[in-house]
Protein backbone atom coordinates (compact mmCIF):
# COMPACT_ATOMS: atom_id res chain seq x y z
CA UNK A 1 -64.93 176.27 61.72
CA UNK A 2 -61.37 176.87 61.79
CA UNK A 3 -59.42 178.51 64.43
CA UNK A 4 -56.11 180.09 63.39
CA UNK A 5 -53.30 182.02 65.44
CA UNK A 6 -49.53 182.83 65.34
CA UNK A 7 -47.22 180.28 67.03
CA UNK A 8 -46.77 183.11 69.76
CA UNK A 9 -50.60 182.03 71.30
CA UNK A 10 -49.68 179.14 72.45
CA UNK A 11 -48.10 180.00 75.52
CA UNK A 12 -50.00 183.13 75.77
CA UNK A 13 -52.20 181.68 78.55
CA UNK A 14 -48.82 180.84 80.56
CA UNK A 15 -47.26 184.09 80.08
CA UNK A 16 -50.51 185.97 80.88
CA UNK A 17 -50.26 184.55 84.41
CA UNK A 18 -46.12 184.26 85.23
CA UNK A 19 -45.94 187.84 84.01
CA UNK A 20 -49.18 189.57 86.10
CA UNK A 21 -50.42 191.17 82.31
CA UNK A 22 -53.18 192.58 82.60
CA UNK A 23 -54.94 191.47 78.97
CA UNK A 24 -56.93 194.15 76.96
CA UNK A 25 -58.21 193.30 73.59
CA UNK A 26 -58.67 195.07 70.39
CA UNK A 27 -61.82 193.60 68.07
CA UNK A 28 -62.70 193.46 64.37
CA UNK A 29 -64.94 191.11 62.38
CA UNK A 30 -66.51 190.68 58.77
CA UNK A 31 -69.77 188.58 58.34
CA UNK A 32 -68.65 185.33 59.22
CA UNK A 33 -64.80 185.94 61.04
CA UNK A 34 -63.28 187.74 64.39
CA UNK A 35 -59.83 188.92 64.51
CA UNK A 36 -58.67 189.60 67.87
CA UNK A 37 -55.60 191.63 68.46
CA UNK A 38 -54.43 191.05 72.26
CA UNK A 39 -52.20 194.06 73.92
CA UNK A 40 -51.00 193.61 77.46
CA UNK A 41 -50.22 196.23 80.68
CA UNK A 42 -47.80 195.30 83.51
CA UNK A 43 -48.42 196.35 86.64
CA UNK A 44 -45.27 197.58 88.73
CA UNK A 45 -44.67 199.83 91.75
CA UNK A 46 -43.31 202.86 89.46
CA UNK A 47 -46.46 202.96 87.29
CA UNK A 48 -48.16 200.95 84.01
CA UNK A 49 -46.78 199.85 81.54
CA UNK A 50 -47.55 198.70 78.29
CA UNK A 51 -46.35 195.21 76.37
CA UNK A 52 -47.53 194.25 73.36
CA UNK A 53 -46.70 190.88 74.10
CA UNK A 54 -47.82 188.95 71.07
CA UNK A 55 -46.55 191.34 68.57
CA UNK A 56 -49.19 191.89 66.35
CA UNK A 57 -50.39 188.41 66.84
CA UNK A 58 -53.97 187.84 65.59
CA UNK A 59 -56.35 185.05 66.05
CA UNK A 60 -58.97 184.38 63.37
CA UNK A 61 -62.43 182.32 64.21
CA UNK A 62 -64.03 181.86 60.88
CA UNK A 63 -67.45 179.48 60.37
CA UNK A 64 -67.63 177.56 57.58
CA UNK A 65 -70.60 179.09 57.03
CA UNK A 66 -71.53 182.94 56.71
CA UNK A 67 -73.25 184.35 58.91
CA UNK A 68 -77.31 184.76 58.67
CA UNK A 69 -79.12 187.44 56.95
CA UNK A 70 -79.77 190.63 59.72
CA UNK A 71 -82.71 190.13 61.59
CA UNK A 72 -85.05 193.19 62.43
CA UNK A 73 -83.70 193.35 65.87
CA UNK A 74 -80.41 194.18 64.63
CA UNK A 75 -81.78 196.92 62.20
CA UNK A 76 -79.81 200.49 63.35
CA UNK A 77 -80.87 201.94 66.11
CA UNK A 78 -81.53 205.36 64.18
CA UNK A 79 -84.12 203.56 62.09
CA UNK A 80 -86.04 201.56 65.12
CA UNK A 81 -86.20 205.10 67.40
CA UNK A 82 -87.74 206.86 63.99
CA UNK A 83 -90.12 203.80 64.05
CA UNK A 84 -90.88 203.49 67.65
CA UNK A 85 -91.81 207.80 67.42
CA UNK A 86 -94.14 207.38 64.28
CA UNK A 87 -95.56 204.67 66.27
CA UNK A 88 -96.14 206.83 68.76
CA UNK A 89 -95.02 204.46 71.61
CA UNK A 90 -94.71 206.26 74.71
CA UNK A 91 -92.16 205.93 77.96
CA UNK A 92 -93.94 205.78 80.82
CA UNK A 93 -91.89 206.26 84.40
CA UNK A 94 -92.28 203.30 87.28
CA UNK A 95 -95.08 204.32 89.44
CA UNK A 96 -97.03 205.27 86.89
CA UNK A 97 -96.88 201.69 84.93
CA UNK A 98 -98.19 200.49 88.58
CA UNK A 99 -101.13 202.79 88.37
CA UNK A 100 -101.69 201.66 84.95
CA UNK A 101 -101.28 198.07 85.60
CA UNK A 102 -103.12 198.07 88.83
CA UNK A 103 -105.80 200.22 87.19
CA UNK A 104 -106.23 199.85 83.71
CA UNK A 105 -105.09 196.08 82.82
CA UNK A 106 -102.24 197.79 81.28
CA UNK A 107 -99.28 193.91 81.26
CA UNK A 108 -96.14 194.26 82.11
CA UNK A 109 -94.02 192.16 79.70
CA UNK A 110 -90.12 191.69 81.09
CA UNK A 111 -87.85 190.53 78.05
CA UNK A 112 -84.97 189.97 80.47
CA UNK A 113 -83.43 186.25 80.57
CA UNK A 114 -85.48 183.59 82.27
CA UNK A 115 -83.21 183.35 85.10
CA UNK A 116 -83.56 187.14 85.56
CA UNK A 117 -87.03 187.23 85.63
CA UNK A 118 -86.93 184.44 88.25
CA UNK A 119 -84.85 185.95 90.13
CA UNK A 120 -87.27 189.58 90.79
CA UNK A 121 -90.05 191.18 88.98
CA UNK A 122 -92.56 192.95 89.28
CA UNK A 123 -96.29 190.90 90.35
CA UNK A 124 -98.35 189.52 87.38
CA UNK A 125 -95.34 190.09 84.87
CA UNK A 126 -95.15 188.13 81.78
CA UNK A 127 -91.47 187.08 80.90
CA UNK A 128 -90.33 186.45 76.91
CA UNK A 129 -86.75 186.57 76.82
CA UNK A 130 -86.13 188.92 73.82
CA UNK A 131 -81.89 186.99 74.18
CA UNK A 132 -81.39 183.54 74.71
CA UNK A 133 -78.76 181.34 75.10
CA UNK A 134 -77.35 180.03 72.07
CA UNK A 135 -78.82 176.77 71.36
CA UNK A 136 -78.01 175.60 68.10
CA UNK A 137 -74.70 173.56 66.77
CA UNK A 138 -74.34 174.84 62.92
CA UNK A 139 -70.85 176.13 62.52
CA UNK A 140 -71.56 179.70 62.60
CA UNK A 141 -72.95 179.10 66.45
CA UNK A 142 -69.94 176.92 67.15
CA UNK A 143 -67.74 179.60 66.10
CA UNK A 144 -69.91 182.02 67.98
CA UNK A 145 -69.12 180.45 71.26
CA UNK A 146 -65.18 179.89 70.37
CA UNK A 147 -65.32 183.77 70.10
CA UNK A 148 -67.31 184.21 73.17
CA UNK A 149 -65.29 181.85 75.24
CA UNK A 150 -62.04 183.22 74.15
CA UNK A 151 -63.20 186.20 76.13
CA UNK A 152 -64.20 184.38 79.10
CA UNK A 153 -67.71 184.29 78.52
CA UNK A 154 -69.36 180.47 78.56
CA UNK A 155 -73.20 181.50 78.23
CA UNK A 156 -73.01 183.65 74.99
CA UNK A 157 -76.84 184.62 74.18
CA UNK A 158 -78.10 185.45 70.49
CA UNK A 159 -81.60 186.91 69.72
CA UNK A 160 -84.91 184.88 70.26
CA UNK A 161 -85.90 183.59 67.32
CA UNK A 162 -89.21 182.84 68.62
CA UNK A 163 -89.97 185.60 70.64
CA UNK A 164 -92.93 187.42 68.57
CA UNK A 165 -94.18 183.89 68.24
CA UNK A 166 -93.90 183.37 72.03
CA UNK A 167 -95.37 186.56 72.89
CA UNK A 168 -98.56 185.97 70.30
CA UNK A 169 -99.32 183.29 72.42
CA UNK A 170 -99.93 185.46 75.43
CA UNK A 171 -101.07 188.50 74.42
CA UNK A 172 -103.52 189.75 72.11
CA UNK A 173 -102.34 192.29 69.50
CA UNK A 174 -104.66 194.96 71.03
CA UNK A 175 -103.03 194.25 74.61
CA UNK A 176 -102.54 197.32 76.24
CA UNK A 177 -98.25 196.16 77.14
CA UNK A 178 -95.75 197.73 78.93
CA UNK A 179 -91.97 196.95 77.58
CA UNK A 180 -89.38 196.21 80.30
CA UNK A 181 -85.78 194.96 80.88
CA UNK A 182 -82.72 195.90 82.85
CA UNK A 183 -81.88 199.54 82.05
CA UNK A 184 -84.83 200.66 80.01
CA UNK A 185 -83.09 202.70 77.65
CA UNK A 186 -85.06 206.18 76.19
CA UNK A 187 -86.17 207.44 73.36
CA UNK A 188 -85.80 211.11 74.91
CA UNK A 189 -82.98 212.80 73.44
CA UNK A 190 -80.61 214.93 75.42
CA UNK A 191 -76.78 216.41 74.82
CA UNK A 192 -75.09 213.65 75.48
CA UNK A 193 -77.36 211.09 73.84
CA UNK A 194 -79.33 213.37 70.80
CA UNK A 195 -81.20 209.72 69.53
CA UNK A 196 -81.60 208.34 72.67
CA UNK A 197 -80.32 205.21 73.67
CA UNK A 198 -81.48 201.80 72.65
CA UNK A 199 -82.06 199.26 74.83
CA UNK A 200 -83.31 195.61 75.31
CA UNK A 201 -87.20 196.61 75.75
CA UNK A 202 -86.90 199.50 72.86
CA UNK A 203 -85.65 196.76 70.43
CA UNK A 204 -88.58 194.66 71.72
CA UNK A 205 -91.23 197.23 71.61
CA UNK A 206 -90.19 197.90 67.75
CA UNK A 207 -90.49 194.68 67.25
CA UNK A 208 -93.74 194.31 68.77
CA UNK A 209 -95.12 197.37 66.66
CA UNK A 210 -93.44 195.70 63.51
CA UNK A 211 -95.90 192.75 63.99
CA UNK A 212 -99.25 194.59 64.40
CA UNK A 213 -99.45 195.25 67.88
CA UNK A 214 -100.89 198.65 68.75
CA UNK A 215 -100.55 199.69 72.44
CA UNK A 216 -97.07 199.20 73.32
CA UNK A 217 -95.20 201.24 75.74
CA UNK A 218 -91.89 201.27 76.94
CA UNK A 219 -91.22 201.30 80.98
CA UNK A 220 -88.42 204.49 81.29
CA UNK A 221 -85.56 203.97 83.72
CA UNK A 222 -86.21 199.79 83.69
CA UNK A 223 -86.78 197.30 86.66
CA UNK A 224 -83.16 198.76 88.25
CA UNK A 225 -85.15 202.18 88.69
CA UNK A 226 -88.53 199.74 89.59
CA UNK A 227 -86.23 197.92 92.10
CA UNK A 228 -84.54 201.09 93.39
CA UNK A 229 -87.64 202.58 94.43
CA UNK A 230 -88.82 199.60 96.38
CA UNK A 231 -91.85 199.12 94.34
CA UNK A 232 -94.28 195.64 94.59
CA UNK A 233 -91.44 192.72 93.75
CA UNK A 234 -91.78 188.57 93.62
CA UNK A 235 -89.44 185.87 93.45
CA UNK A 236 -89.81 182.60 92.11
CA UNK A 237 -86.60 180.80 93.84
């Protein structure tokens, strides 16, 4: 991995913070490098305004080694909604996946982070992690978490690699499964979203339907709407 920048970065960090810049950050990347372009606004009492204080200045994380093929998680979102809809996987709201899990054995599977899931969930919910922190040291993941951490961000997560596998050893493929995380996502189109919009249990419930399984669903609105409402919740901390 190599990590390359104009002799302007290196007191970037001390003018960022004698200055009062507020840092905003323009992005752009081929399959195995980030270029980030940084841009700058100063706050004063007459207004904003705006400093390019590194003048162009770009810094380039590049792995020695390219990055790995696309996975079927990261397949466009265009193709996974046409998939999910031939599939015929339905959104179901909240109360109803209670009824259905309370009533029918329907499982609620919540592909939010580990810690997450911990945190609140519904009762009898599985948790698979569909993201993951990254684990590995080859020097596309090393350059992974430069870029990450030049942003601020020390837990950077990349896809599961073993979450069909982890979820196999669960569930049966006839499993009657209800797909949750965060936000929930849809799959119903409206004006300002005509596909939709993907989301952590969508990609999750394609990829459950990629690998045989036949009665997936997809919980509309997510646990914040679950939460909102009040509806049966455990910890584990």
């Amino acid at each position: 991995m190599a990590v390359c920048a104009s002799s302007s970065s290196l007191s970037l960090q001390t003018h960022l913070h004698s200055s009062l810049l507020v840092p905003s950050f323009e992005v752009a990347h081929d399959h195995n490098s980030w270029w980030v372009r940084l841009r700058s606004q100063k706050q004063s009492g007459q207004g904003v305004h705006t400093q390019n204080i590194t003048k162009g200045m770009k810094l380039k994380v590049q792995s020695a080694a390219t990055k790995p093929a696309k996975s079927p998680a990261e397949e466009d979102w265009k193709i996974k909604r046409e998939v999910l809809l031939q599939k015929r996987v339905r959104s179901v709201e909240v109360k109803e996946a209670l009824r259905l899990q309370k009533e029918n054995n329907f499982v609620l599977l919540d592909v939010r982070p580990e810690a997450e899931f911990k945190e609140a969930h519904p009762p009898d919910a599985i948790n698979v992690q569909l993201y993951r922190l990254i684990k590995e040291w080859t020097a596309w993941d090393i350059a992974r978490r430069a870029a990450f951490a030049f942003f601020g961000i020390f837990s950077g997560t990349e896809e599961n690699p073993e979450f069909i596998q982890n979820v196999e050893a669960k569930l049966d493929k006839d499993a009657k499964i209800i797909v949750a995380c965060t936000s929930g996502g849809t799959l119903r189109p409206s004006q300002s979203l005509p596909e939709g919009q993907q989301s952590r249990s969508l990609i999750a419930a394609y990829l459950l339907v990629l690998n045989g399984y036949t009665n997936v669903f997809h919980l509309e609105g997510g646990l914040y709407t679950w939460f909102k409402e009040e509806l049966p919740t455990v910890s584990e901390e």
